[in-house]
C-alpha atoms as a PDB file:
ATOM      1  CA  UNK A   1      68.780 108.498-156.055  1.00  0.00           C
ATOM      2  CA  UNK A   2      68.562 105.209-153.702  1.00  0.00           C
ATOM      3  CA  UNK A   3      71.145 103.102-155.808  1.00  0.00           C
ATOM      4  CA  UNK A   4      70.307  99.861-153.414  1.00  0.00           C
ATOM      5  CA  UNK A   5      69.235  99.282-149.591  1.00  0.00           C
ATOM      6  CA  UNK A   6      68.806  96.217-147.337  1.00  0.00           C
ATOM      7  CA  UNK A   7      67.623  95.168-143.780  1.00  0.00           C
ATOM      8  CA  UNK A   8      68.702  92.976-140.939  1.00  0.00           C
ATOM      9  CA  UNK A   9      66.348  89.953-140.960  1.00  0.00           C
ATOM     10  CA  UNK A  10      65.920  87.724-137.940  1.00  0.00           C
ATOM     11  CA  UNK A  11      65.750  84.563-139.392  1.00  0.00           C
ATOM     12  CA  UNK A  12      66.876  84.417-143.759  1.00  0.00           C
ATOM     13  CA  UNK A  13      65.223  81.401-144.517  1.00  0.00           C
ATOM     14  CA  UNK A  14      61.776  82.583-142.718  1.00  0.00           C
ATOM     15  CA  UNK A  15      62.213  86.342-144.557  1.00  0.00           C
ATOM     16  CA  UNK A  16      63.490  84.465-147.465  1.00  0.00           C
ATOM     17  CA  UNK A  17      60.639  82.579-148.150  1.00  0.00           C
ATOM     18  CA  UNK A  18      58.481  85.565-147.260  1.00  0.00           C
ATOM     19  CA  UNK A  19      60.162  87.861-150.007  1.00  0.00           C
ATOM     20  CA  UNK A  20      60.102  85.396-152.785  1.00  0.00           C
ATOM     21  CA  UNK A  21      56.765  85.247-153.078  1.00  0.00           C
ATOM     22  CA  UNK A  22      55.762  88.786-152.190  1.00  0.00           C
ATOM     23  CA  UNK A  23      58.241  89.935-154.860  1.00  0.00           C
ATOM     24  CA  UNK A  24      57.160  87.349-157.360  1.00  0.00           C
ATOM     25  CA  UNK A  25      53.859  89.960-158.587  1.00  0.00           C
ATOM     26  CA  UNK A  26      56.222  92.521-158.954  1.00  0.00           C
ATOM     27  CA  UNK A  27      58.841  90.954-161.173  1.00  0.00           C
ATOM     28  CA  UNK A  28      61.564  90.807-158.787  1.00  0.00           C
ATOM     29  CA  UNK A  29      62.998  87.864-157.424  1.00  0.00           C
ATOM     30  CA  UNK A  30      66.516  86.737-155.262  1.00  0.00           C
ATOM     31  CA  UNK A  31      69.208  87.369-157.726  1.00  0.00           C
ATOM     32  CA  UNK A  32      72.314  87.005-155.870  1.00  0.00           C
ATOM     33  CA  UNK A  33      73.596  85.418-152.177  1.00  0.00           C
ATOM     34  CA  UNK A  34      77.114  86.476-150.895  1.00  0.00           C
ATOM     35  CA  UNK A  35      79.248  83.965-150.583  1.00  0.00           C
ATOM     36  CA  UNK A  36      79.717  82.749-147.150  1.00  0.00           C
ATOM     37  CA  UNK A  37      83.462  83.342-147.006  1.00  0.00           C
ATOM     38  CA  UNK A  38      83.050  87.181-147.897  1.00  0.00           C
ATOM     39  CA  UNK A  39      80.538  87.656-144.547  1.00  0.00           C
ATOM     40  CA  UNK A  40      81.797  85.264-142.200  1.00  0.00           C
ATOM     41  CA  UNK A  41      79.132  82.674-143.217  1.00  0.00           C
ATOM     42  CA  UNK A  42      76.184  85.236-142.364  1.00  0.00           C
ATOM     43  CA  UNK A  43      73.637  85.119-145.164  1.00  0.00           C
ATOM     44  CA  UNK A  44      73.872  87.880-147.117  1.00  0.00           C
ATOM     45  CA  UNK A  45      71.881  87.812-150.096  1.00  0.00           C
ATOM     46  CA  UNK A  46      70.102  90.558-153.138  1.00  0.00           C
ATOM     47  CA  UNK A  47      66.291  90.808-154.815  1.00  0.00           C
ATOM     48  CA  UNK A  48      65.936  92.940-157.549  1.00  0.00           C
ATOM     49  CA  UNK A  49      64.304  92.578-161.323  1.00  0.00           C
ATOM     50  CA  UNK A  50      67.680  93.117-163.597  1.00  0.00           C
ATOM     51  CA  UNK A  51      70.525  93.474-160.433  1.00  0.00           C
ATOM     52  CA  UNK A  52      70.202  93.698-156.845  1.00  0.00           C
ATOM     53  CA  UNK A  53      68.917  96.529-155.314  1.00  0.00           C
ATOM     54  CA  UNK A  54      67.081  94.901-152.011  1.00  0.00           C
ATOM     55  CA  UNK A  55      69.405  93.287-149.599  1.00  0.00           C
ATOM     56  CA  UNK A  56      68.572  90.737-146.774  1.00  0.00           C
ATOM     57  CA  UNK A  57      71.169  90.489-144.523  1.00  0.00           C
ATOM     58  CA  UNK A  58      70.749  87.807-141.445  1.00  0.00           C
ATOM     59  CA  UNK A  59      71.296  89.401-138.210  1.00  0.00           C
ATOM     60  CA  UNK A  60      69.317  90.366-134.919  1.00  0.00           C
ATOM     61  CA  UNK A  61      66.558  92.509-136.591  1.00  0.00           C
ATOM     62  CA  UNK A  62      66.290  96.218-135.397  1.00  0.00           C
ATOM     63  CA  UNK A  63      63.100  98.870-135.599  1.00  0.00           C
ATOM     64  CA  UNK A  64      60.784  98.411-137.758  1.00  0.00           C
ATOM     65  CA  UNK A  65      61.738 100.018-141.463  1.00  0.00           C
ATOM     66  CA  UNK A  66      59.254 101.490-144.142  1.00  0.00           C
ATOM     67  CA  UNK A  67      59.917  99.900-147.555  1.00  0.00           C
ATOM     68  CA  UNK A  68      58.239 101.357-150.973  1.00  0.00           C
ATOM     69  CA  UNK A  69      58.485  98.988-154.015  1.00  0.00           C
ATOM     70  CA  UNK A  70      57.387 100.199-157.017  1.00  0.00           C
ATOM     71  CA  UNK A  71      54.657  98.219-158.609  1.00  0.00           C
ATOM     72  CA  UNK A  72      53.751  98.513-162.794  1.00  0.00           C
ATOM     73  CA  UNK A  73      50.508  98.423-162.298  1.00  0.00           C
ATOM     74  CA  UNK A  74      47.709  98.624-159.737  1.00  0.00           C
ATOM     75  CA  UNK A  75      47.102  94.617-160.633  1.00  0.00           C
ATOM     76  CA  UNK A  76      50.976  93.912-159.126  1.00  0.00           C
ATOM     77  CA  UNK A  77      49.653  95.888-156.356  1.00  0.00           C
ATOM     78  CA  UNK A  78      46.910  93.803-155.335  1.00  0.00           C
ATOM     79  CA  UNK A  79      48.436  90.713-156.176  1.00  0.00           C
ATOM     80  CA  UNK A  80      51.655  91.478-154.314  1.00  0.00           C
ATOM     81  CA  UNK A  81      49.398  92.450-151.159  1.00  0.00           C
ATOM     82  CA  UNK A  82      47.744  88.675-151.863  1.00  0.00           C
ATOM     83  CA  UNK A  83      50.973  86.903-152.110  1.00  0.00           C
ATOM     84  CA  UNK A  84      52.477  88.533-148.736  1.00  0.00           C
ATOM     85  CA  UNK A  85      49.406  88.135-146.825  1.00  0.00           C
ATOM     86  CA  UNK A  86      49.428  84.268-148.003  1.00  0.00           C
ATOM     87  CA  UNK A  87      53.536  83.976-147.239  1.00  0.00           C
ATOM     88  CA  UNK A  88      52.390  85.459-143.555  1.00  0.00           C
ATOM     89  CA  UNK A  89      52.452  89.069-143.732  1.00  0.00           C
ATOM     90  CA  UNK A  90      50.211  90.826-141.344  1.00  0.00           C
ATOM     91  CA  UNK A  91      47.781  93.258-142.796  1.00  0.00           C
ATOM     92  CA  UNK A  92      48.997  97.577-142.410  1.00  0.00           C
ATOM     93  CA  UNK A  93      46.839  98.857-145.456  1.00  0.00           C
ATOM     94  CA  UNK A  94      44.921  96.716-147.874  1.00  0.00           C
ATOM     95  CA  UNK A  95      45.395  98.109-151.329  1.00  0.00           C
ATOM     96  CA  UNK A  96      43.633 100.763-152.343  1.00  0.00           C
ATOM     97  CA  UNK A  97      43.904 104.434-153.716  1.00  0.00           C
ATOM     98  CA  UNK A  98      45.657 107.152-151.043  1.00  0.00           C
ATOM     99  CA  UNK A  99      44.375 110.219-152.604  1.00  0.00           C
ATOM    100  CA  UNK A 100      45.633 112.021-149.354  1.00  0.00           C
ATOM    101  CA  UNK A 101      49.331 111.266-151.107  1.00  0.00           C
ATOM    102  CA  UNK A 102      48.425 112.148-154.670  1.00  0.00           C
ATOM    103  CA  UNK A 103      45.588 111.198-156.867  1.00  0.00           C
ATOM    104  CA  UNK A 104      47.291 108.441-158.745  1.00  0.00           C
ATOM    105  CA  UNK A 105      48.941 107.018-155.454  1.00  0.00           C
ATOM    106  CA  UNK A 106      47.454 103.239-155.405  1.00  0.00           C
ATOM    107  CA  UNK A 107      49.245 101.491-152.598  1.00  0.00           C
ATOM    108  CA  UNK A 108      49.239  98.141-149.578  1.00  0.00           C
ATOM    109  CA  UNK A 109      51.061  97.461-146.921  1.00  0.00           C
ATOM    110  CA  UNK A 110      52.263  94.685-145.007  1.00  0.00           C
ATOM    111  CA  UNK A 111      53.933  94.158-142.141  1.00  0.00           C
ATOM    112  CA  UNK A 112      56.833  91.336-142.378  1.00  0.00           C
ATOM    113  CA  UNK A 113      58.182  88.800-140.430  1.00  0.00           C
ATOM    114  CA  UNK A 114      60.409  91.039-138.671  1.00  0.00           C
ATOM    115  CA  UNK A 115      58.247  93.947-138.368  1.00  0.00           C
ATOM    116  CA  UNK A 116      59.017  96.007-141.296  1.00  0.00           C
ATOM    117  CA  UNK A 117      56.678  97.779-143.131  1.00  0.00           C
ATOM    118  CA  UNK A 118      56.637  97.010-146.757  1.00  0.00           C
ATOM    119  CA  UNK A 119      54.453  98.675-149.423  1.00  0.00           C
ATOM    120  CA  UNK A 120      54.111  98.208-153.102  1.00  0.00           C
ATOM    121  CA  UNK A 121      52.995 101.461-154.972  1.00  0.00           C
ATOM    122  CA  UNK A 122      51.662 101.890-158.393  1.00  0.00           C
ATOM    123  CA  UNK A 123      51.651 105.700-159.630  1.00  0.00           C
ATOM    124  CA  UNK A 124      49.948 105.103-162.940  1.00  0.00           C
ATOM    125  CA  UNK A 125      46.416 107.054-163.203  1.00  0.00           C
ATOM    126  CA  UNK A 126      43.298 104.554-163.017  1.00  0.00           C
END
């Protein structure tokens, strides 16, 4: 039902770099930036795989968020957990099953730079 979201990131270039390669495993990548003269010349710009659906928009980060991304396999789950960790993520759940969820919940979590939590999930049986 979520048709496309976004948070307030501190710094863009910092998240920026951060989301482009923790999204890379996953297939999803920065597809669009705003142009300058439609936000005032904040950065304003969209990840997604085919449109975008995750929006960074550069402004004094709030609260910490919980993000879910849906991973294809449980492979794009550990190697999207690798690739955040590497881009500077802090460790919230190394991947792993979370039976406790459902049985075919395979899931990791990072924090990122600003605090939010993001998680990749893959809901495909082992």
């Amino acid at each position: 039902m979520i048709d496309h979201t976004g948070i307030s990131v501190a710094d863009f270039d910092k998240a920026q770099a951060f989301y482009d390669k923790a999204f890379a495993p996953l297939g999803a990548q920065l597809l669009m930036m705003v142009p300058g003269e439609y936000t005032g010349g904040v950065k304003v710009g969209g990840y997604g795989r085919e449109r975008p659906v995750f929006w960074l928009h550069e402004a004094p980060a709030g609260p910490g968020r919980h993000y879910a991304f849906t991973a294809r396999s449980r492979a794009e789950v550990d190697a999207f957990y690798a690739a955040a960790i590497a881009a500077g993520g802090r460790d919230n759940g190394r991947p792993g099953p979370r039976p406790h969820y459902h049985p075919d919940y395979y899931a990791a979590f990072v924090f990122d730079p600003d605090g939010n939590n993001i998680e990749a999930v893959c809901h495909v049986p082992a």
